[in-house]
C-alpha atoms as a PDB file:
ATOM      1  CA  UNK A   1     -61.686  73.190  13.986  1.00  0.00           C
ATOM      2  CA  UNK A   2     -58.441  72.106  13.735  1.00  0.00           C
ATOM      3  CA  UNK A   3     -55.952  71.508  10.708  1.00  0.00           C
ATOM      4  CA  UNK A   4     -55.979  67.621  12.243  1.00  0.00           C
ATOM      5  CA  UNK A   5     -59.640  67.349  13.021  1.00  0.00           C
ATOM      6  CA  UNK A   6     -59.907  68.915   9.558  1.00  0.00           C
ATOM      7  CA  UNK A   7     -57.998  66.599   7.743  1.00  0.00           C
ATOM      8  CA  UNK A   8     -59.845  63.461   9.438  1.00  0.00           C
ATOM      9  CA  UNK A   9     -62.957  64.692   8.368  1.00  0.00           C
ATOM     10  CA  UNK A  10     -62.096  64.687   4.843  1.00  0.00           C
ATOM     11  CA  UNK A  11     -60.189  60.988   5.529  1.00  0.00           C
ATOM     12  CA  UNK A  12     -60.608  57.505   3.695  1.00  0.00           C
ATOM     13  CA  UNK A  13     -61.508  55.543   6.504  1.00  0.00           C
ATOM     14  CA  UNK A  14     -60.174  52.255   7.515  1.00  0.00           C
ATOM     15  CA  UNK A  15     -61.689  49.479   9.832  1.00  0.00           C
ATOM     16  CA  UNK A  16     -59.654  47.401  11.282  1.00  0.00           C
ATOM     17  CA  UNK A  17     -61.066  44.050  12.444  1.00  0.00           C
ATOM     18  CA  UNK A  18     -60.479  41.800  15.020  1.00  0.00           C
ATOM     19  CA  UNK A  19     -58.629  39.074  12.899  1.00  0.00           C
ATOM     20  CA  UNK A  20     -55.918  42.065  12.225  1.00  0.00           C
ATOM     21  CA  UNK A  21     -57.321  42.805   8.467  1.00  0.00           C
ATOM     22  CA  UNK A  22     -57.579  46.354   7.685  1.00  0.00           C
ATOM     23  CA  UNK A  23     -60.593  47.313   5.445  1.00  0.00           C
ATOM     24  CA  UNK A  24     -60.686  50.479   2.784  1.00  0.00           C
ATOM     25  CA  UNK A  25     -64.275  51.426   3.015  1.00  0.00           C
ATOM     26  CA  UNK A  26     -63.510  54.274   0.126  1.00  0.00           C
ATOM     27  CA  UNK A  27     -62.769  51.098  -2.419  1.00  0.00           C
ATOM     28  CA  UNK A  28     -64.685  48.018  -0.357  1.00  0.00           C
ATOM     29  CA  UNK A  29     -61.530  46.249  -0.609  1.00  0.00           C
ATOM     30  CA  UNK A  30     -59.331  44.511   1.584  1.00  0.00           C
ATOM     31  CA  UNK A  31     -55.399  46.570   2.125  1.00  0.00           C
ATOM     32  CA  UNK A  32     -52.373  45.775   3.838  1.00  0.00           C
ATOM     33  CA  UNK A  33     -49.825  48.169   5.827  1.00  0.00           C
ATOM     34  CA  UNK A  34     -47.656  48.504   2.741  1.00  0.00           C
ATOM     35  CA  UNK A  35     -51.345  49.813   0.990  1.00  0.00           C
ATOM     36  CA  UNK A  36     -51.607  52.300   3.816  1.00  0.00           C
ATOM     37  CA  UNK A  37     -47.989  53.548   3.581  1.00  0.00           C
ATOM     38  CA  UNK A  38     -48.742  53.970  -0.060  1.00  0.00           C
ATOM     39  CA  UNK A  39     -51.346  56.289   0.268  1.00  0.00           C
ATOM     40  CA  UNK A  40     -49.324  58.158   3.158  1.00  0.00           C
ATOM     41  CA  UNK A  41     -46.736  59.126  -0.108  1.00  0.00           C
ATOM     42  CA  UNK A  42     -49.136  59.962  -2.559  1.00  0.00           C
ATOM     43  CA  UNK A  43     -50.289  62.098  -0.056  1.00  0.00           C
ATOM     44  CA  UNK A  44     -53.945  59.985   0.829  1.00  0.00           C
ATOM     45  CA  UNK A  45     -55.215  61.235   4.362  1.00  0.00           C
ATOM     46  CA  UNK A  46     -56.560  58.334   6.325  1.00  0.00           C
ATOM     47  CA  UNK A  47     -58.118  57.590   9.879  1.00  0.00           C
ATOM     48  CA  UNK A  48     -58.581  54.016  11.494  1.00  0.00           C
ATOM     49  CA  UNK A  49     -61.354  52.707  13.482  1.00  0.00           C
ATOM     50  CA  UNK A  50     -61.537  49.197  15.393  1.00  0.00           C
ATOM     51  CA  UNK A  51     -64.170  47.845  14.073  1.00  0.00           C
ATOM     52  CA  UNK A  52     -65.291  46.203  17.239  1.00  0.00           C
ATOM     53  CA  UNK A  53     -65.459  49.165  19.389  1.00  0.00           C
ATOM     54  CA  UNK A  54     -65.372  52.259  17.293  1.00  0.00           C
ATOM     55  CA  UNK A  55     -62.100  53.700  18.669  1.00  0.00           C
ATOM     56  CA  UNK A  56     -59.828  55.695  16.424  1.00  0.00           C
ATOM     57  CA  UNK A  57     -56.860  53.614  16.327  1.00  0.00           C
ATOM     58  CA  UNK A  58     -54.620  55.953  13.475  1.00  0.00           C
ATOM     59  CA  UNK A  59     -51.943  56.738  15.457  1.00  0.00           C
ATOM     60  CA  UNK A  60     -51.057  53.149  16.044  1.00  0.00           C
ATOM     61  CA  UNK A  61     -51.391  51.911  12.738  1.00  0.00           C
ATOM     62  CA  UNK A  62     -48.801  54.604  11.600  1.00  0.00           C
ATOM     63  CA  UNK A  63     -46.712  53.738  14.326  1.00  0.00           C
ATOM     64  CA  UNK A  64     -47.034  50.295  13.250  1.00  0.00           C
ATOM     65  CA  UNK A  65     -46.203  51.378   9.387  1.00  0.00           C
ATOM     66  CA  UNK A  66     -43.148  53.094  11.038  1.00  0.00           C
ATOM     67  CA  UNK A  67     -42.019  50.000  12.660  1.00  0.00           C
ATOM     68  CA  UNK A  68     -42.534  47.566   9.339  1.00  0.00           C
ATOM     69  CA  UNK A  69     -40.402  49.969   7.387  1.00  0.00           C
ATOM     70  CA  UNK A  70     -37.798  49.935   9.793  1.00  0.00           C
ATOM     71  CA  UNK A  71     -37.559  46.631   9.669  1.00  0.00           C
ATOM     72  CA  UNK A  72     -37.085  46.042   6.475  1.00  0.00           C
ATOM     73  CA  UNK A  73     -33.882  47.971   6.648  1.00  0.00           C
ATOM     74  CA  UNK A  74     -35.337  51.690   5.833  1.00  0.00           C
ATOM     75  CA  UNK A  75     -33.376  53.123   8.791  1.00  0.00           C
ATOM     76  CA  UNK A  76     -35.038  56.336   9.035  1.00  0.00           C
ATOM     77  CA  UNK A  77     -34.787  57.217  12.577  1.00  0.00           C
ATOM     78  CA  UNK A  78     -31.114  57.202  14.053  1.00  0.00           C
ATOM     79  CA  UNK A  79     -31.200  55.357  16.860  1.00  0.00           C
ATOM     80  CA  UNK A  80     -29.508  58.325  19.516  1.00  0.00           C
ATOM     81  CA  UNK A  81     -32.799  59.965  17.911  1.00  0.00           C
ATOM     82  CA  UNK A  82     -34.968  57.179  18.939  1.00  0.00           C
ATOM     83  CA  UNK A  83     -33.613  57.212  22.467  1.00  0.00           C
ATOM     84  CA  UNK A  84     -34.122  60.844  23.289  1.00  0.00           C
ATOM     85  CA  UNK A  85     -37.656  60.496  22.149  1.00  0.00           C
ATOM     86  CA  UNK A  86     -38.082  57.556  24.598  1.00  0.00           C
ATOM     87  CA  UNK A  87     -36.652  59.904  27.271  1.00  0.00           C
ATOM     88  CA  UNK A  88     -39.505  62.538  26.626  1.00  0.00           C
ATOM     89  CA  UNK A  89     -41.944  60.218  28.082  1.00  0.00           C
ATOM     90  CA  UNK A  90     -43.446  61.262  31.462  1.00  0.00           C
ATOM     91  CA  UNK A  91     -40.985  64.117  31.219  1.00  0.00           C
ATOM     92  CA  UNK A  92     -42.147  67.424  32.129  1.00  0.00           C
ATOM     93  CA  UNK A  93     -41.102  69.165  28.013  1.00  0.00           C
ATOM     94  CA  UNK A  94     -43.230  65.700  26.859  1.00  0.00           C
ATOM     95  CA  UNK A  95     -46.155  68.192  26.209  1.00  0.00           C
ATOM     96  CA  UNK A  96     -43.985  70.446  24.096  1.00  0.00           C
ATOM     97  CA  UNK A  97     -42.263  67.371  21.637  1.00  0.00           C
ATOM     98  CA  UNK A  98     -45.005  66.647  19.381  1.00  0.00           C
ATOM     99  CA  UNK A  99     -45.486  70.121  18.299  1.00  0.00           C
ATOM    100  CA  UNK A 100     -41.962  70.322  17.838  1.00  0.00           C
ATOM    101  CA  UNK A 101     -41.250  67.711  16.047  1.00  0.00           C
ATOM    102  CA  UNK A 102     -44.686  68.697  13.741  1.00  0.00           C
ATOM    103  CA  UNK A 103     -42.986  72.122  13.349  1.00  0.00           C
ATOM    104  CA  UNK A 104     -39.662  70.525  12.251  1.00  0.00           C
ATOM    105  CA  UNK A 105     -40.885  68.074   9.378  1.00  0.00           C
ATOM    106  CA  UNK A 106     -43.653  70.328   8.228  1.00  0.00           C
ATOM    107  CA  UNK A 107     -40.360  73.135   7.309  1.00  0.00           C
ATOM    108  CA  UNK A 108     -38.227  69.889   5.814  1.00  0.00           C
ATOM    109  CA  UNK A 109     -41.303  69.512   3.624  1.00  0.00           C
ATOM    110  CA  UNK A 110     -41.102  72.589   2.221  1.00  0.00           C
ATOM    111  CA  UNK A 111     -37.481  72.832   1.605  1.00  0.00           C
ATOM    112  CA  UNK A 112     -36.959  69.583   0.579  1.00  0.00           C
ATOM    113  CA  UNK A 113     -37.570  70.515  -3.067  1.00  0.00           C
ATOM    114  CA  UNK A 114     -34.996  72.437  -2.648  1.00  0.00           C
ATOM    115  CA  UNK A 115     -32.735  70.278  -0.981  1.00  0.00           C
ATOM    116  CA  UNK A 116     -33.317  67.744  -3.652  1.00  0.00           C
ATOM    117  CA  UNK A 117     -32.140  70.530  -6.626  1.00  0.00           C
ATOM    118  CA  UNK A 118     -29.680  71.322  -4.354  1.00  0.00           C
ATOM    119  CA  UNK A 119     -27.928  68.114  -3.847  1.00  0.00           C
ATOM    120  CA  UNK A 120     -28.621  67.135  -7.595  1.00  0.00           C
ATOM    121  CA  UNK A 121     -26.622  70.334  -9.063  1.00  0.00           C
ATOM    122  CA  UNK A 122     -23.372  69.021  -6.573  1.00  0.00           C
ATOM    123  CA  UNK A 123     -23.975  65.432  -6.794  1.00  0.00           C
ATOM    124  CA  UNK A 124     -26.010  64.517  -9.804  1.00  0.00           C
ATOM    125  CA  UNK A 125     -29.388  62.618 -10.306  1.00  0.00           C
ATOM    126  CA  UNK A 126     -28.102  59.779  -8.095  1.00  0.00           C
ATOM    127  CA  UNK A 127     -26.893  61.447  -5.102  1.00  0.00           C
ATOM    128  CA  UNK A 128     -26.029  58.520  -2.648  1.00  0.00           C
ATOM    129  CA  UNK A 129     -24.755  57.143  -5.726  1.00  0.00           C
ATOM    130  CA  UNK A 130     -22.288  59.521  -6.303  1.00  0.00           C
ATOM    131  CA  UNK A 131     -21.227  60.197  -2.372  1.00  0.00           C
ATOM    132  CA  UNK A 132     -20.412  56.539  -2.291  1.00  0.00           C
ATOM    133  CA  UNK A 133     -18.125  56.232  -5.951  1.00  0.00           C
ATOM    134  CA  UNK A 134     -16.364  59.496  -4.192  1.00  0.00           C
ATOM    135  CA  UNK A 135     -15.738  57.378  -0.847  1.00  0.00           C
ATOM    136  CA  UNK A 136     -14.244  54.960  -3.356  1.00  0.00           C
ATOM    137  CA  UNK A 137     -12.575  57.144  -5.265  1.00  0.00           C
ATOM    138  CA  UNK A 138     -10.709  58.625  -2.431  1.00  0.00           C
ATOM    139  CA  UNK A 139      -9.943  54.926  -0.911  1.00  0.00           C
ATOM    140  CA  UNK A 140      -8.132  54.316  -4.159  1.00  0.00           C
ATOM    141  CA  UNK A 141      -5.708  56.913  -3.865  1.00  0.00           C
ATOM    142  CA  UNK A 142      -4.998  56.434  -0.322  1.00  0.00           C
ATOM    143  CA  UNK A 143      -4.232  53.135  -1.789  1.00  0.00           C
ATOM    144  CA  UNK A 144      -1.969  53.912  -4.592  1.00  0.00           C
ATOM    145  CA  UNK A 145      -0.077  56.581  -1.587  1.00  0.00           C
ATOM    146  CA  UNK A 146       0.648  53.520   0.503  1.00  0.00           C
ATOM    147  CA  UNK A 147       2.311  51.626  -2.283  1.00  0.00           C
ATOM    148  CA  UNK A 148       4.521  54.132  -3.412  1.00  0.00           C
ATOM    149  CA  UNK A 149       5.297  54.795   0.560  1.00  0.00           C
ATOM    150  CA  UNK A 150       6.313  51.017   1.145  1.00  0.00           C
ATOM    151  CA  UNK A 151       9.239  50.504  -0.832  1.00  0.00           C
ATOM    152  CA  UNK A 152      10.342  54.019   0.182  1.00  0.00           C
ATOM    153  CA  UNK A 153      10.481  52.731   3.912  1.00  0.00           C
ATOM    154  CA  UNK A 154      12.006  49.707   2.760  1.00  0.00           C
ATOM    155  CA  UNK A 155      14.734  51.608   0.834  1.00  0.00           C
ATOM    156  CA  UNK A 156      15.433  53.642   4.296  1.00  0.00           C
ATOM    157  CA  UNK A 157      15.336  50.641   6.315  1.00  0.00           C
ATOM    158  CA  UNK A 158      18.085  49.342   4.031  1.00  0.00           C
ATOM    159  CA  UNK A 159      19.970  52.340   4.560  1.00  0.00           C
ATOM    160  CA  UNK A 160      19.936  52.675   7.833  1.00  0.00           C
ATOM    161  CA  UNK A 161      21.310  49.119   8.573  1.00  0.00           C
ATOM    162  CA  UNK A 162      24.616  48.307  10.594  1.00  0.00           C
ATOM    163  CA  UNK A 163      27.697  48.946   8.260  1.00  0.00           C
ATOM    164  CA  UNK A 164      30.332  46.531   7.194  1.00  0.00           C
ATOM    165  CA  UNK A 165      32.987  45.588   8.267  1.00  0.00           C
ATOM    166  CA  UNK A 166      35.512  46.831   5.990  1.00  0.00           C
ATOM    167  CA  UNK A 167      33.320  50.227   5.815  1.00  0.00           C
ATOM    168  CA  UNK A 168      33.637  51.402   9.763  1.00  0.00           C
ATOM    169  CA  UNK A 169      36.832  52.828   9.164  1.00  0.00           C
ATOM    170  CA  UNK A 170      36.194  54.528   6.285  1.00  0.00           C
ATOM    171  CA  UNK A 171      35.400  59.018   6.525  1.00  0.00           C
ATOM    172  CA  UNK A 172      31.537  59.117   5.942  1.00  0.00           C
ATOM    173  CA  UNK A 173      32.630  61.312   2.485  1.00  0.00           C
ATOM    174  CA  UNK A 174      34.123  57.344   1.326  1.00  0.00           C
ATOM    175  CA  UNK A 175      30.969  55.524   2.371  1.00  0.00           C
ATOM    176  CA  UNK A 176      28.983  57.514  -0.715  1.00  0.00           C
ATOM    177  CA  UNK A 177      27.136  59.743   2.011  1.00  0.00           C
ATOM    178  CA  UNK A 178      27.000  62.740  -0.278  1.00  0.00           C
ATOM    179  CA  UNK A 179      25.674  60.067  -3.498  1.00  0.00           C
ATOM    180  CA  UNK A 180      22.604  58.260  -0.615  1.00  0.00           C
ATOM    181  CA  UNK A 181      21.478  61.659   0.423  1.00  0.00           C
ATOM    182  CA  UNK A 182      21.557  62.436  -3.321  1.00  0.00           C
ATOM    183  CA  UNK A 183      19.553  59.457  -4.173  1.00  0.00           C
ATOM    184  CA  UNK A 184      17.489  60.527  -0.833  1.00  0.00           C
ATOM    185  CA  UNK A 185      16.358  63.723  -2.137  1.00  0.00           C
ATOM    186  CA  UNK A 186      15.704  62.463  -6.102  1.00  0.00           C
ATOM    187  CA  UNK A 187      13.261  59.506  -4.363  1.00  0.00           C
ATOM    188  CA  UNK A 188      11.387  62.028  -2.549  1.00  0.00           C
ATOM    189  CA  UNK A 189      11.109  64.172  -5.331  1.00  0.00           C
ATOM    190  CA  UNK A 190       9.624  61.415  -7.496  1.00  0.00           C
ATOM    191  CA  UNK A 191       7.131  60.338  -5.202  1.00  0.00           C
ATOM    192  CA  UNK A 192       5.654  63.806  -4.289  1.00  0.00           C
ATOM    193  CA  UNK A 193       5.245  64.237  -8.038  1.00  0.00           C
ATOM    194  CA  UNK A 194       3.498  60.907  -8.185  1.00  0.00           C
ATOM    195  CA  UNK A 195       1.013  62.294  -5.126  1.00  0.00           C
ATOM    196  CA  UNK A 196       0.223  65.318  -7.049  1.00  0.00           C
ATOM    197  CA  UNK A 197      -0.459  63.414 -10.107  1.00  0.00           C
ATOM    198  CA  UNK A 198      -2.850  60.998  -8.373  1.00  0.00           C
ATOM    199  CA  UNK A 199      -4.537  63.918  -6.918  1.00  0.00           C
ATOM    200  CA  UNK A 200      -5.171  66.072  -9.469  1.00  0.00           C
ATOM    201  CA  UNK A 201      -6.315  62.712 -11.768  1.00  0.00           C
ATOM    202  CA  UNK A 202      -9.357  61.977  -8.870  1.00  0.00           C
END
């Protein structure tokens, strides 16, 4: 007997009626799709029947859990995912994909106790929270780089416009060149020091 055949033997079952209401015949109560994803987590093996005819109708109804969940904005499945699955169908590997993908999420299950400690010692308990205060973080000082890069440009631009008049004739050791590429140097100076503080402060 297989693992599957095993585990449906064990099951709660379900009935599904005609009127789309989905009866627990473990509790002799009436349970929703959100009820059924519940006891997916907690780790509550299930199988549904229609109740009309009899036929085992699980793999829908999970399907169906899959699709209520997505659209509630619990994007689970990418969607370049999503469209390589579809492309499996009728394909000549389609045999070979559910096994697969079986394979894959019953080794993720395993490690993801791992993964969890994993993430938590970089991260901390919260780690979406902390990837997206880091995104923020680093917008901040790409922030604080631009301002100290604007007046800089505007401080070349200045430089670089047409001479006077009365300056043309003038050697370029008169017009103060020696005293701007001075002033050059001291500004860049100043604001690589203000990068490296903003840096090592994130």
């Amino acid at each position: 007997m297989s693992g599957e055949q095993t585990a449906t033997a064990n099951a709660v079952v379900i009935k599904k009626y005609a009127n789309r209401r989905l009866y627990n015949t473990a509790t002799s109560t009436y349970v929703t799709l959100d009820d059924l994803a519940e006891m997916v987590k907690k780790g509550t093996d299930f199988v549904v029947y229609d109740a009309k005819t009899g036929e085992e109708i699980t793999r829908s109804v999970l399907t169906q859990i899959i699709f209520e969940e997505e659209g509630k904005g619990q994007n689970l499945l990418p969607i370049r995912f999503l469209r390589q699955l579809i492309r499996f169908y009728g394909d000549s590997m389609q045999a070979f994909v559910p096994g697969y993908l079986e394979m894959s999420l019953e080794s993720l299950t395993k490690e993801q106790d791992k993964l969890r400690q994993q993430m938590a010692e970089i991260w901390g308990a919260d780690p979406f929270k902390a990837m997206q205060e880091q995104t923020e973080r680093n917008m901040v000082m790409f922030h604080d780089a631009m301002r100290m890069f604007n007046p800089f440009t505007a401080a070349m631009a200045g430089q670089q416009g047409p001479p006077k008049p009365a300056e043309t004739a003038k050697p370029r050791e008169a017009q103060g060149g020696k005293d701007d590429l001075q002033a050059l140097k001291d500004q860049l100076s100043a604001m690589q020091r203000k990068i490296d503080a903003i840096a090592g402060g994130k």
